[in-house]
C-alpha atoms as a PDB file:
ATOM      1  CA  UNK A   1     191.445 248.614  70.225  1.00  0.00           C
ATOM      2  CA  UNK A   2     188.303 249.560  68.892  1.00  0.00           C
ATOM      3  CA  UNK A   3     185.281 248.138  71.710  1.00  0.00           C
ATOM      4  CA  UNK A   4     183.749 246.498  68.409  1.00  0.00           C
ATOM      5  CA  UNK A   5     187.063 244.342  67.920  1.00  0.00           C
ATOM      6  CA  UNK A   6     187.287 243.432  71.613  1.00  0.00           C
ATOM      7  CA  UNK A   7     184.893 240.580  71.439  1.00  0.00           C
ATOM      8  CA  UNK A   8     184.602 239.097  67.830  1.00  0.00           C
ATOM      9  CA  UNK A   9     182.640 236.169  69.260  1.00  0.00           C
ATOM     10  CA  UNK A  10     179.926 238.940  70.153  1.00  0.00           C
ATOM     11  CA  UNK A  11     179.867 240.352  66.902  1.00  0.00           C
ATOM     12  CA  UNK A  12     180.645 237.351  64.695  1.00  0.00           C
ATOM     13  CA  UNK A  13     177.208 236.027  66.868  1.00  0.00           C
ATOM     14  CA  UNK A  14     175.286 239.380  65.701  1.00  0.00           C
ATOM     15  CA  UNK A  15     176.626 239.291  62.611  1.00  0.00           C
ATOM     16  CA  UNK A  16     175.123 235.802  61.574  1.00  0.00           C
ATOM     17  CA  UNK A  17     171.892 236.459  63.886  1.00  0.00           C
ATOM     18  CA  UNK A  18     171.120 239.137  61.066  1.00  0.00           C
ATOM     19  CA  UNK A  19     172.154 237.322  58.247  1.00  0.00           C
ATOM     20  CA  UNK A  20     169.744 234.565  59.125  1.00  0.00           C
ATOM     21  CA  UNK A  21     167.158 236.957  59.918  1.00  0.00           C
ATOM     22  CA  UNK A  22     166.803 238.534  55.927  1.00  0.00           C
ATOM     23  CA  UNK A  23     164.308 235.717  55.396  1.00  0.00           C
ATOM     24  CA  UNK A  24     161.827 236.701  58.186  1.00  0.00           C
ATOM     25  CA  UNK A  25     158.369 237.838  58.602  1.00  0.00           C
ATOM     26  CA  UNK A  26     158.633 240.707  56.191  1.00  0.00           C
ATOM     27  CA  UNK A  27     159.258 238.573  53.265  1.00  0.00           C
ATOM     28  CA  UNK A  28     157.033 235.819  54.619  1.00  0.00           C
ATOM     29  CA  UNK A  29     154.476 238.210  54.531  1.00  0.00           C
ATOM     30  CA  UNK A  30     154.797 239.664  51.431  1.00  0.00           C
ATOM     31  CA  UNK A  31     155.042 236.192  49.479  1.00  0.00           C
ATOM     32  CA  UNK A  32     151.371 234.978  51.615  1.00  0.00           C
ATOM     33  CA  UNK A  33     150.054 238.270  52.311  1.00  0.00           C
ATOM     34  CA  UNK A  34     147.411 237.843  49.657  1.00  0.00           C
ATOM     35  CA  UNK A  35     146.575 234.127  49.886  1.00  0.00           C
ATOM     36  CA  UNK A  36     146.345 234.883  54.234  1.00  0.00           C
ATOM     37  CA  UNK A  37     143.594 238.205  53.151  1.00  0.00           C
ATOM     38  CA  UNK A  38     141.851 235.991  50.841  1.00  0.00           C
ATOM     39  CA  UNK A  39     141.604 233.174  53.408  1.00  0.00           C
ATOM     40  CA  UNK A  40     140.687 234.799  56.264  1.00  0.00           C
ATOM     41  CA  UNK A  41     138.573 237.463  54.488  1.00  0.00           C
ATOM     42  CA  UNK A  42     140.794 240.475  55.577  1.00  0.00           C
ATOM     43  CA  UNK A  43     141.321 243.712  54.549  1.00  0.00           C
ATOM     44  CA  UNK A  44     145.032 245.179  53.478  1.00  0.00           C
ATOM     45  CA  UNK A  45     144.799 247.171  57.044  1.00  0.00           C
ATOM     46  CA  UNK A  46     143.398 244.112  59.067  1.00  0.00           C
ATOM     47  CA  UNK A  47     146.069 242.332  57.821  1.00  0.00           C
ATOM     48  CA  UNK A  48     148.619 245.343  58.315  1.00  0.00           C
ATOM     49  CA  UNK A  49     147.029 245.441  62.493  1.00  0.00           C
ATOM     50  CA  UNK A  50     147.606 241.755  62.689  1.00  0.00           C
ATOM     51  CA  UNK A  51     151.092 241.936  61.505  1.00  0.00           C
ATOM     52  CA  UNK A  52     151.713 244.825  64.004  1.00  0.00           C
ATOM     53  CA  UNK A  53     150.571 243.162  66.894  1.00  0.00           C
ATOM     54  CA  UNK A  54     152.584 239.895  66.322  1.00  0.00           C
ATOM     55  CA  UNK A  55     155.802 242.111  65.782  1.00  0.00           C
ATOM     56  CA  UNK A  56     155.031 244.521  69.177  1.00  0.00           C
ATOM     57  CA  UNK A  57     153.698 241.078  70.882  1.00  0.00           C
ATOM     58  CA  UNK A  58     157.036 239.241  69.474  1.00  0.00           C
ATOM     59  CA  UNK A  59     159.010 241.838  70.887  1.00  0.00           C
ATOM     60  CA  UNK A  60     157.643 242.236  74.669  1.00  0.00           C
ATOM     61  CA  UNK A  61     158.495 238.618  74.520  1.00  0.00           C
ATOM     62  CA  UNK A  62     162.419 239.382  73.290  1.00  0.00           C
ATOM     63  CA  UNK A  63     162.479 241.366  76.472  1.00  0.00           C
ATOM     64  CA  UNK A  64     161.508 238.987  78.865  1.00  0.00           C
ATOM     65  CA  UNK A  65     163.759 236.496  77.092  1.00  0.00           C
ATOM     66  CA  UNK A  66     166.509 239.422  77.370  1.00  0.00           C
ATOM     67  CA  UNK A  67     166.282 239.565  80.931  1.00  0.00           C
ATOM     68  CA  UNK A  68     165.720 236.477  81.700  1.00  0.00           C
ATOM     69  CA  UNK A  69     169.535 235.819  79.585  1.00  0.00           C
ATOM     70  CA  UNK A  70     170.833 238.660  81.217  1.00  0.00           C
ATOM     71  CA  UNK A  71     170.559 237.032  84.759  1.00  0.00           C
ATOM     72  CA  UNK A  72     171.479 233.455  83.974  1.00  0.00           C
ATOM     73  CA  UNK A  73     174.992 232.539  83.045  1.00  0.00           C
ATOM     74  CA  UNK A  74     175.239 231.365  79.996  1.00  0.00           C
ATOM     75  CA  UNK A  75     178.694 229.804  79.162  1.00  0.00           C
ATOM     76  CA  UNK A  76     180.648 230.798  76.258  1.00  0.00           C
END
């Protein structure tokens, strides 16, 4: 059996995790992007270094919430 078939929970799980995702940052961004530079008085690469940092900062923190998963049970 193929290792992807094995657990269908796993991937049914990943499967909606992505679809829910579409709508994220990236299109919040470029709906606000303009109305956020004007606000704030930013450039296009201020805003482009602010939008980096959040998504490197965001994903330190999906690390620590990784491991910190990884060595609690968690039920299924």
């Amino acid at each position: 059996m193929h290792p992807l078939l094995r657990h269908p929970r796993f991937l049914g799980a990943g499967f909606l995790l992505v679809a829910f995702s579409v709508v994220g940052q990236t299109f919040v961004l470029s709906l606000f992007g303009g109305e956020w530079r004007e606000l704030f008085d930013l450039t296009h690469g201020q805003l482009g270094l602010a939008y980096s940092v959040a998504t490197l900062a965001s994903a330190l923190l999906l690390i620590s919430a990784g491991r910190l998963v990884d060595h609690r049970f968690v039920p299924w």
